[in-house]
N, C-alpha and C. Protein backbone atom coordinates (compact mmCIF):
# COMPACT_ATOMS: atom_id res chain seq x y z
N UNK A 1 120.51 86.06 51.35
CA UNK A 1 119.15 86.54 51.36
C UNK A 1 118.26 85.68 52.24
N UNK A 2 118.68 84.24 52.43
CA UNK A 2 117.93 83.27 53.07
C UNK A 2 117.51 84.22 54.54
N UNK A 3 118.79 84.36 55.31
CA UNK A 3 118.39 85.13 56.40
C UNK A 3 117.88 86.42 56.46
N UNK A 4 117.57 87.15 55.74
CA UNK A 4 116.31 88.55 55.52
C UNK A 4 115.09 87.22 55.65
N UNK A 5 114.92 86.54 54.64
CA UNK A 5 113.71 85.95 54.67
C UNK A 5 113.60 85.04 55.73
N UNK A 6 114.18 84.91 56.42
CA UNK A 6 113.78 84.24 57.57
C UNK A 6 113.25 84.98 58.91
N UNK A 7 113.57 86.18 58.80
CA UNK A 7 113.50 87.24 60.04
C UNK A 7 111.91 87.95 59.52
N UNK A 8 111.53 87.57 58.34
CA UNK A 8 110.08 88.60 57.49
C UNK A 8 109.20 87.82 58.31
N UNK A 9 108.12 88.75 58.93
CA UNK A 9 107.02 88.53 59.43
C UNK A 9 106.43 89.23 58.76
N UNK A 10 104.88 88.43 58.59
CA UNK A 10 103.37 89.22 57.21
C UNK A 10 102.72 89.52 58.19
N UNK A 11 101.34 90.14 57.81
CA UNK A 11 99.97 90.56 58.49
C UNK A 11 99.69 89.17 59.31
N UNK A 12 99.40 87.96 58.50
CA UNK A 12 98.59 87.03 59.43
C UNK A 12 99.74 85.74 59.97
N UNK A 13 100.86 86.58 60.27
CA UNK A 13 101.73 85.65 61.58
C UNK A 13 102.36 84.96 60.87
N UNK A 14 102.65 84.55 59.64
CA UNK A 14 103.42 83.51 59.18
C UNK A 14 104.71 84.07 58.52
N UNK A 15 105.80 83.30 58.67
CA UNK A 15 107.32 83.88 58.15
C UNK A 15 107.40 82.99 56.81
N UNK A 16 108.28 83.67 55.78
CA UNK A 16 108.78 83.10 54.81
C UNK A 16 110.18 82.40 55.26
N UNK A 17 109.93 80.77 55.08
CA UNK A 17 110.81 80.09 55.45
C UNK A 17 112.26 80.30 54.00
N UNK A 18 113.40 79.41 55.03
CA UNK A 18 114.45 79.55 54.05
C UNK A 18 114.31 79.01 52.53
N UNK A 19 113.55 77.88 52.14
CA UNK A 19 113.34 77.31 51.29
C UNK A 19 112.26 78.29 50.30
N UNK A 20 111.69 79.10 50.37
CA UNK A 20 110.16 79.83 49.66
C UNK A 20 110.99 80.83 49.22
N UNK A 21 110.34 80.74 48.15
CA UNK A 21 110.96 81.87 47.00
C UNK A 21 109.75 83.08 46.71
N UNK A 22 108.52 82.96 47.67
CA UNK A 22 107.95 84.02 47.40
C UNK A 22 107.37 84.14 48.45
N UNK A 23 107.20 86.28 49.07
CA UNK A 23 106.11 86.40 50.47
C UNK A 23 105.43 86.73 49.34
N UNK A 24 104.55 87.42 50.83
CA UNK A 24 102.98 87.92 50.87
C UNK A 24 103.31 89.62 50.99
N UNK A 25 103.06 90.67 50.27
CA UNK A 25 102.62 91.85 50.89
C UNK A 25 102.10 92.33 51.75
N UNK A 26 101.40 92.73 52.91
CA UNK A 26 100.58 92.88 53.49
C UNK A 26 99.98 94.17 53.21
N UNK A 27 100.18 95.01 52.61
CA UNK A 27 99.86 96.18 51.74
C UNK A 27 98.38 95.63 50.85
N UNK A 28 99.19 94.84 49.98
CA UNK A 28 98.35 94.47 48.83
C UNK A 28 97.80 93.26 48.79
N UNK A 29 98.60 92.34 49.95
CA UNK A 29 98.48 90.77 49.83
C UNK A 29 98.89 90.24 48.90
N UNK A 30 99.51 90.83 47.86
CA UNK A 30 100.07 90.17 46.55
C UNK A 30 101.16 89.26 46.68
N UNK A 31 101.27 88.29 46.01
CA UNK A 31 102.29 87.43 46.13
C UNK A 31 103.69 88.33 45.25
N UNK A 32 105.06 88.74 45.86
CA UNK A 32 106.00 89.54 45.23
C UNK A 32 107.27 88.22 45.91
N UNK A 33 107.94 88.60 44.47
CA UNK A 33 109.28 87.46 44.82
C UNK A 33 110.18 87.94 46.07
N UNK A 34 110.58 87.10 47.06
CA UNK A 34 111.27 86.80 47.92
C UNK A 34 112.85 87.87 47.90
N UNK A 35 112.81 87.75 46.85
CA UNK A 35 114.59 88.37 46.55
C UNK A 35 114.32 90.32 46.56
N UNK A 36 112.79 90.60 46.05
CA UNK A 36 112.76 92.02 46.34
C UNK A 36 111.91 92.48 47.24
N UNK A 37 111.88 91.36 48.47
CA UNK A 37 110.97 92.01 49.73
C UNK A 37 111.36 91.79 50.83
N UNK A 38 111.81 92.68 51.65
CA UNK A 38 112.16 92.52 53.14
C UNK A 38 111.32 93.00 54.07
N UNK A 39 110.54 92.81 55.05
CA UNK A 39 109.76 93.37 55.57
C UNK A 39 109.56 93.36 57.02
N UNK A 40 109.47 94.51 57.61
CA UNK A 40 109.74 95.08 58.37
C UNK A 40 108.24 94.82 59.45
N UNK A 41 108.59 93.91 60.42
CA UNK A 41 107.41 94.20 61.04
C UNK A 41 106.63 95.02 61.95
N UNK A 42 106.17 96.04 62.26
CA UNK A 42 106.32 97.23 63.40
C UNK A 42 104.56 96.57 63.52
N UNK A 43 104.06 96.28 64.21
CA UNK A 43 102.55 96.02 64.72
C UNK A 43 102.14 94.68 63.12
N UNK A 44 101.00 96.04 62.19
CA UNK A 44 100.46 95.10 61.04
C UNK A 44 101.72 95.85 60.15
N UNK A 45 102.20 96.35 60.24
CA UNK A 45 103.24 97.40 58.84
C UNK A 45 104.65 96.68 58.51
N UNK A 46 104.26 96.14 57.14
CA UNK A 46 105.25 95.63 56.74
C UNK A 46 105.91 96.46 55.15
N UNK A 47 107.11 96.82 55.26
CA UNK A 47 107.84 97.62 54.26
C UNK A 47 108.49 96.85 53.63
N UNK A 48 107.71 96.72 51.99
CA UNK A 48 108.89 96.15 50.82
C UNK A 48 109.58 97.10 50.29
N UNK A 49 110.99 96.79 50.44
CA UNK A 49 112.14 97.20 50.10
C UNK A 49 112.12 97.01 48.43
N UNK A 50 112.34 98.52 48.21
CA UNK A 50 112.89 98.86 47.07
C UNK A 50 114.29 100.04 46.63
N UNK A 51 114.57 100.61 45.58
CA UNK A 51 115.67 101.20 46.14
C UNK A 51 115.81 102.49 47.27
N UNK A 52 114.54 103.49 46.87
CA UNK A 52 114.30 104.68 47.64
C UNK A 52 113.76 103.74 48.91
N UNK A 53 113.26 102.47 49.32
CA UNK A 53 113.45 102.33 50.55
C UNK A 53 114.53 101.69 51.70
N UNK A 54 115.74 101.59 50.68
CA UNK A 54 117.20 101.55 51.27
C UNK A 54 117.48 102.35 52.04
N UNK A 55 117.19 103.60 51.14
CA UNK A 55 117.30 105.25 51.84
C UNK A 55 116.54 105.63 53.09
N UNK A 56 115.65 105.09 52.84
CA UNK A 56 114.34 105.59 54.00
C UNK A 56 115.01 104.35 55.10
N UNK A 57 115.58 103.18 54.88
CA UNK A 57 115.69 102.16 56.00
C UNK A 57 117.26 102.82 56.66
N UNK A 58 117.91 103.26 55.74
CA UNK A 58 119.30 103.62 56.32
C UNK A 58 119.22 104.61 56.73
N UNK A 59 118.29 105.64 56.48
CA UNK A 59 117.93 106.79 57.33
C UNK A 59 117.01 106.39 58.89
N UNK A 60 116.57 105.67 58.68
CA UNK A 60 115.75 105.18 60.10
C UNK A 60 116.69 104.59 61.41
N UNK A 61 118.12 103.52 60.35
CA UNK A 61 118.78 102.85 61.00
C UNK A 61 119.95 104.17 61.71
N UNK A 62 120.12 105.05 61.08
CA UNK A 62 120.69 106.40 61.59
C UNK A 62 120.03 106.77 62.54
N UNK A 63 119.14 107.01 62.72
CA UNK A 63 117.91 107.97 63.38
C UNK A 63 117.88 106.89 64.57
N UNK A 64 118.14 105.74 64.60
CA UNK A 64 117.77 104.57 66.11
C UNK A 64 119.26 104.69 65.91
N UNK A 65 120.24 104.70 65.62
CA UNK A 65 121.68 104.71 66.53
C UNK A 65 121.65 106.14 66.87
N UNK A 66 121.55 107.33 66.38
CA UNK A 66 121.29 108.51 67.25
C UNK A 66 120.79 108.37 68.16
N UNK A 67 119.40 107.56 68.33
CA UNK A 67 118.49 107.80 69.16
C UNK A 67 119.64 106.67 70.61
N UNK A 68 120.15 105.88 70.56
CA UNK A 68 120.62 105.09 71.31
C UNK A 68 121.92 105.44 71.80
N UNK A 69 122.42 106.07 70.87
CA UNK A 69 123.65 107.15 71.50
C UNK A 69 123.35 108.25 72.17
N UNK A 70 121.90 109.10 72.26
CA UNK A 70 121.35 109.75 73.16
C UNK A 70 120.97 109.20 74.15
N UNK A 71 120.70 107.97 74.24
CA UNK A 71 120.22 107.05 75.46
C UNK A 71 121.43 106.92 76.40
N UNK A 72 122.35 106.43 75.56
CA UNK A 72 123.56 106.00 76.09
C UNK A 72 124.12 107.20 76.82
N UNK A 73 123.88 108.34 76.22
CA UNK A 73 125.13 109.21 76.88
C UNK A 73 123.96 109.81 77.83
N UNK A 74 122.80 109.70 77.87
CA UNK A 74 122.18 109.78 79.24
C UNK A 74 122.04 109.15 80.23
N UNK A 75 122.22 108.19 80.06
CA UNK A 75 122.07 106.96 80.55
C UNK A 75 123.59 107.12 81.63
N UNK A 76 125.18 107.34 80.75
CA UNK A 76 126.09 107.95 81.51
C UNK A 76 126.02 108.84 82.62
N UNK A 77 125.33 110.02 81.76
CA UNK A 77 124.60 111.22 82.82
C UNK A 77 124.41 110.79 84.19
N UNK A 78 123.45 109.80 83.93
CA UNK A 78 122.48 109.60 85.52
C UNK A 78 123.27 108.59 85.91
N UNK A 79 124.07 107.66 85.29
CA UNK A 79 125.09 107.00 86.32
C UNK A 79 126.02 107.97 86.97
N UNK A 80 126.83 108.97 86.46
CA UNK A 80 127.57 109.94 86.69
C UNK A 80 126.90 110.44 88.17
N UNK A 81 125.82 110.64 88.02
CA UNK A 81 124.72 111.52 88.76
C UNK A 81 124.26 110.38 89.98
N UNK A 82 124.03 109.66 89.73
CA UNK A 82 123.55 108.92 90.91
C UNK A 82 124.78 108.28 91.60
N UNK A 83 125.97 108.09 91.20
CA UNK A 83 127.24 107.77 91.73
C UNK A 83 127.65 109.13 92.71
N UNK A 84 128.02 110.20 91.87
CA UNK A 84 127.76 111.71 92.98
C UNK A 84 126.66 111.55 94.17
N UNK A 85 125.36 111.05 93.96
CA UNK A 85 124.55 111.37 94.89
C UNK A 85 124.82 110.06 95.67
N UNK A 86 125.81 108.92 95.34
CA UNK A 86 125.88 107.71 96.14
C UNK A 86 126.86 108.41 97.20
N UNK A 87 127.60 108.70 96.43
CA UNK A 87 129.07 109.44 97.46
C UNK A 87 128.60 110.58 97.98
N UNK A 88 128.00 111.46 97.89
CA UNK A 88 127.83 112.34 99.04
C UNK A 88 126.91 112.10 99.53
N UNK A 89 125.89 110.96 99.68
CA UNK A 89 125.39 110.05 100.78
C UNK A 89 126.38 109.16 102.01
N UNK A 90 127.25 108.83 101.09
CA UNK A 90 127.80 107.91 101.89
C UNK A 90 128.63 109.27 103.27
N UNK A 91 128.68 110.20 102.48
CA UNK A 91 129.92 111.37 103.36
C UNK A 91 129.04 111.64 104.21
N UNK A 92 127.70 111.91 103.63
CA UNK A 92 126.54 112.55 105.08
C UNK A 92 126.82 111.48 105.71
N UNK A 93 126.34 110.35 105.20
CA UNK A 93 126.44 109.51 106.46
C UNK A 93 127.52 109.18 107.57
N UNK A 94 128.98 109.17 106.55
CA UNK A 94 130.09 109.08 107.86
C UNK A 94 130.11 110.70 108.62
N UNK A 95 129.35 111.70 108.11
CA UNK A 95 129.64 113.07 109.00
C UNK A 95 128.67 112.86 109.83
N UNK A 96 127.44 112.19 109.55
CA UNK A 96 126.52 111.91 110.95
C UNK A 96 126.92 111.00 111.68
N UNK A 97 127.59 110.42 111.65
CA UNK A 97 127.78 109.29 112.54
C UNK A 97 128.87 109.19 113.42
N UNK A 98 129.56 110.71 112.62
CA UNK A 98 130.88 110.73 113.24
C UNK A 98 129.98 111.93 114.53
N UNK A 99 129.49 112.89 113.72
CA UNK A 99 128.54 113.82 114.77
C UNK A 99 127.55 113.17 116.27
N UNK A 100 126.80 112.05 115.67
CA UNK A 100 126.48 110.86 116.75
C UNK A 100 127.05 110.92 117.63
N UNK A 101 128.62 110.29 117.31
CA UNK A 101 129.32 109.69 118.18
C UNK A 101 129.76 110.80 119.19
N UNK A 102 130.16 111.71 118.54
CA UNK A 102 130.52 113.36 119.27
C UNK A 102 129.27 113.57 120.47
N UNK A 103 128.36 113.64 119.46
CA UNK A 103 127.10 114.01 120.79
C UNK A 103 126.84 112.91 121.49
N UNK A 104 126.76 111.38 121.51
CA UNK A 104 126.83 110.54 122.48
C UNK A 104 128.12 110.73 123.76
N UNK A 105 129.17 110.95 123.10
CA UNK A 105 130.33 111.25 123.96
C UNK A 105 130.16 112.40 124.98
N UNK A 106 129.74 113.65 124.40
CA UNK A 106 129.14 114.82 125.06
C UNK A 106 128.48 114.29 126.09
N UNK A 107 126.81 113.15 125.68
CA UNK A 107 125.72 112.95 126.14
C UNK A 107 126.53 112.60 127.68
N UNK A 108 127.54 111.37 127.53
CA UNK A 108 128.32 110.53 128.11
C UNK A 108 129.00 111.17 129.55
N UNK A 109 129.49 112.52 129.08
CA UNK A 109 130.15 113.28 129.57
C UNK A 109 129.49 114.52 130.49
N UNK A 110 127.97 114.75 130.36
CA UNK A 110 126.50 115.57 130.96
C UNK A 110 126.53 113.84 131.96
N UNK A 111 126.33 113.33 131.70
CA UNK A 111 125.63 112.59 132.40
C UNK A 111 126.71 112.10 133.70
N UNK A 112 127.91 112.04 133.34
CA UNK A 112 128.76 111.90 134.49
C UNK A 112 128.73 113.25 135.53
N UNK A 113 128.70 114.45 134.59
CA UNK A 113 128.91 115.29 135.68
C UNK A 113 127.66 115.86 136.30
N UNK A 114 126.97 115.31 136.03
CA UNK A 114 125.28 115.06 136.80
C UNK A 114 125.46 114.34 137.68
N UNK A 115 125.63 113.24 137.69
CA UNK A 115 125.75 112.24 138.74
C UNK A 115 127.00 113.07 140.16
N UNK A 116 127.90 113.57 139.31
CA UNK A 116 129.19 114.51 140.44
C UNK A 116 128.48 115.35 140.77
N UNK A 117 127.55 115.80 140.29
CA UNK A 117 126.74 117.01 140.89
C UNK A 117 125.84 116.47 142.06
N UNK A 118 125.04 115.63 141.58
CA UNK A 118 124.18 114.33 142.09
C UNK A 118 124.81 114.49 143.67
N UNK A 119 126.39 113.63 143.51
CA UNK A 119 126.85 113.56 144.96
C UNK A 119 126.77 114.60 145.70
N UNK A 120 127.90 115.91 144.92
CA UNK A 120 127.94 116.87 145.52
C UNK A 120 126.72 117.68 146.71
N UNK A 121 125.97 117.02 145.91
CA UNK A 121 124.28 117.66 146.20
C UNK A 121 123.87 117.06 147.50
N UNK A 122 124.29 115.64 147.82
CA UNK A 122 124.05 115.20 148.41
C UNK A 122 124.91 115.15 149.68
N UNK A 123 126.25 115.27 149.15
CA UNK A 123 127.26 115.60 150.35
C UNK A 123 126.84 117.22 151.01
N UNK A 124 126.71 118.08 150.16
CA UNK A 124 126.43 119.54 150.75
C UNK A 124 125.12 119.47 151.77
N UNK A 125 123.75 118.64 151.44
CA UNK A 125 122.51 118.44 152.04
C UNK A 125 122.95 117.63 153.20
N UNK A 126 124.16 116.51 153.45
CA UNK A 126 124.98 115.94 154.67
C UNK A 126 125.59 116.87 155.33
N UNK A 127 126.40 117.68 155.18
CA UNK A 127 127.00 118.71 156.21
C UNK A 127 125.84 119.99 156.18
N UNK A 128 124.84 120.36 155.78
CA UNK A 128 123.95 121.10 155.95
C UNK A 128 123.36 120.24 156.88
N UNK A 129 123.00 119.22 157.48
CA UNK A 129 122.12 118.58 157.92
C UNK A 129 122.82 119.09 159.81
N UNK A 130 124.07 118.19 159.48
CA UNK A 130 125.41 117.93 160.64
C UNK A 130 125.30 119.49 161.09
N UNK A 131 125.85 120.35 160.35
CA UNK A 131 125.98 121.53 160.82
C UNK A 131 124.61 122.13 161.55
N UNK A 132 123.11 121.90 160.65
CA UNK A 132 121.87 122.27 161.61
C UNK A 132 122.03 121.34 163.02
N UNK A 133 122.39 120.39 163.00
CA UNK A 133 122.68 119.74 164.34
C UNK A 133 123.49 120.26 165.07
N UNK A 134 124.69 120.95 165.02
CA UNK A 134 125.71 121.12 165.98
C UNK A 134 124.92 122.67 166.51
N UNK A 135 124.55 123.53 165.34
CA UNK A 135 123.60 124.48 165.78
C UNK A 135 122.80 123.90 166.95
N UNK A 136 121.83 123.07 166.71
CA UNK A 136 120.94 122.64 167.68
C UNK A 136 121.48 122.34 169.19
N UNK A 137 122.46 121.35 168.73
CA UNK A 137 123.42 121.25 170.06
C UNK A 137 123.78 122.19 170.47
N UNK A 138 124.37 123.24 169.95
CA UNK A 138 125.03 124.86 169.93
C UNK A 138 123.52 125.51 171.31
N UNK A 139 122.69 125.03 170.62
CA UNK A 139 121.53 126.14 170.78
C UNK A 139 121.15 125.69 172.51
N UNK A 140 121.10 124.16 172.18
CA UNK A 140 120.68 123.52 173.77
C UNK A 140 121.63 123.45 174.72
N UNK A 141 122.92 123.44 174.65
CA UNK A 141 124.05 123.73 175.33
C UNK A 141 123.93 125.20 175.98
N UNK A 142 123.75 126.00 174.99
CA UNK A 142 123.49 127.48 175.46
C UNK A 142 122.16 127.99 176.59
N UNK A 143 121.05 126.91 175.90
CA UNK A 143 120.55 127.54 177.02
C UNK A 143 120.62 126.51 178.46
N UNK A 144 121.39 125.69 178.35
CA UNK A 144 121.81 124.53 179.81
C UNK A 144 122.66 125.68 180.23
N UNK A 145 123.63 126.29 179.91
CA UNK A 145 124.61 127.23 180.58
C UNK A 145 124.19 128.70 180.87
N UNK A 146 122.88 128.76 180.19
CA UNK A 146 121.81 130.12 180.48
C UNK A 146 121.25 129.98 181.89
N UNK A 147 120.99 128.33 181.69
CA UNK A 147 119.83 128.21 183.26
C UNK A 147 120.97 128.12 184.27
N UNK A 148 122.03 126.97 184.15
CA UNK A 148 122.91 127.19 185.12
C UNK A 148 123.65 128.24 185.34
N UNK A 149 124.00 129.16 184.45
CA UNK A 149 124.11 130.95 185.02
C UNK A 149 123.04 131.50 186.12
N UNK A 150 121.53 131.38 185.36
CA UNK A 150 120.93 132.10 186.00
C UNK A 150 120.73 131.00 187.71
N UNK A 151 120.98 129.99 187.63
CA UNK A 151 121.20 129.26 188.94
C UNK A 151 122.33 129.81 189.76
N UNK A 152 122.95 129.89 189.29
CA UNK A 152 124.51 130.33 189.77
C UNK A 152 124.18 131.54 190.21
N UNK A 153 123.83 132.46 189.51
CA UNK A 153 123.64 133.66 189.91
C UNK A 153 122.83 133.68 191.15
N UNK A 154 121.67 133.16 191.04
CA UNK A 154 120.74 132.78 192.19
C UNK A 154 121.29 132.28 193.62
N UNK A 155 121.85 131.61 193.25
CA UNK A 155 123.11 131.05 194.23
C UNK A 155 123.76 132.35 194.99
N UNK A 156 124.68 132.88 194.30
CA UNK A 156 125.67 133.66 194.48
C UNK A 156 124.83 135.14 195.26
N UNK A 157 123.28 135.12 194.90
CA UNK A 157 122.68 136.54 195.64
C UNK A 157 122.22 135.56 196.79
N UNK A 158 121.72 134.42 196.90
CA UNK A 158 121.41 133.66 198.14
C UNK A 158 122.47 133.95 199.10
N UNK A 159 124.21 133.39 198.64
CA UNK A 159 124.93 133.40 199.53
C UNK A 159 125.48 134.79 200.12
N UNK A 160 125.47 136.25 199.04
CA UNK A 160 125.91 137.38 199.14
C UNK A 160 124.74 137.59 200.70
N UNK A 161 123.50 136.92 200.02
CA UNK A 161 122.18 137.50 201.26
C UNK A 161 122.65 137.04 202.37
N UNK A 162 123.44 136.06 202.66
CA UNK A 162 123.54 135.41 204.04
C UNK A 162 124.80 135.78 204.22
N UNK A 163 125.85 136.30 203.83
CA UNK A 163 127.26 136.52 204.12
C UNK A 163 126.48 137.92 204.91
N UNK A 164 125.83 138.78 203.91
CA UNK A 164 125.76 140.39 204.41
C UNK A 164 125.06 140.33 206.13
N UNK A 165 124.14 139.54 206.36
CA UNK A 165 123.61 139.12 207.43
C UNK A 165 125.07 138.77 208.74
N UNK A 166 125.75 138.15 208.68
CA UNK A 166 126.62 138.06 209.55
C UNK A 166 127.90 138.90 209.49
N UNK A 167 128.34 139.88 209.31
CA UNK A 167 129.17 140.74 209.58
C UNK A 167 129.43 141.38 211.08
């Protein structure tokens, strides 16, 4: 019994030590022997135990292990539950990262054949260039062999004019 009376807290803060053979009520303040009071401290509310409050304490002590076995098996719940939502975090994350890597590789792979395009672009704008040149050359060659035709020709009625003259 020593230890019930050591755990009793009253209204004004003081415990019945192991040695005291009598509390305090806080109900009544009455002095009641030690051996038929256990008391329960919840704020100022202290409950002396009698037999119908065995019943009422073993019904309470039921009612808080229910209540803690509902805790508990919720408490499971949301570990259950937040472990699911750990792991199919962790999966998004290796499917994004695996997706990342896919579209960096892609990115990797645009960007090389940009640059081949790049050249291409630049080799085609080089023989477009060469080729307007050989045109040009094409073009000034043609008319050097236009004028020296029409020289030639000039020539050729000069000399026809002076051949026809001496017959």
């Amino acid at each position: 019994m020593s230890a019930v009376r050591e755990a009793v807290i009253f209204e004004d803060g003081e415990a019945v030590g192991p040695g005291s053979d009598k509390s305090v009520s806080s109900r009544t303040g009455e002095a009641v022997p030690a051996q038929l009071a256990i008391a329960l401290a919840v704020g100022q509310l202290t409950i002396d135990a009698g037999p119908a409050d065995w019943t009422k304490t073993l019904t309470l002590v039921e009612r808080a292990a229910a209540t803690i076995r509902a805790y508990e098996k919720r408490f499971l719940q949301l570990e259950k539950q937040s472990k699911a939502l750990a792991d199919r975090a962790a999966e998004d994350q290796h499917r994004l990262h695996n997706h990342i890597q896919a579209m960096e590789e892609r990115l990797k792979q645009t960007e090389e054949r940009v640059i081949a395009a790049e050249a291409a672009t630049r080799d085609a704008e080089y023989h477009e260039w060469e080729a307007d040149m050989r045109v040009k050359r094409a073009e000034q060659r043609a008319v050097e062999a236009e004028a020296k035709a029409q020289q030639t020709e000039a020539y050729l009625r000069r000399v026809h004019e002076l051949l026809s003259g001496v017959s």
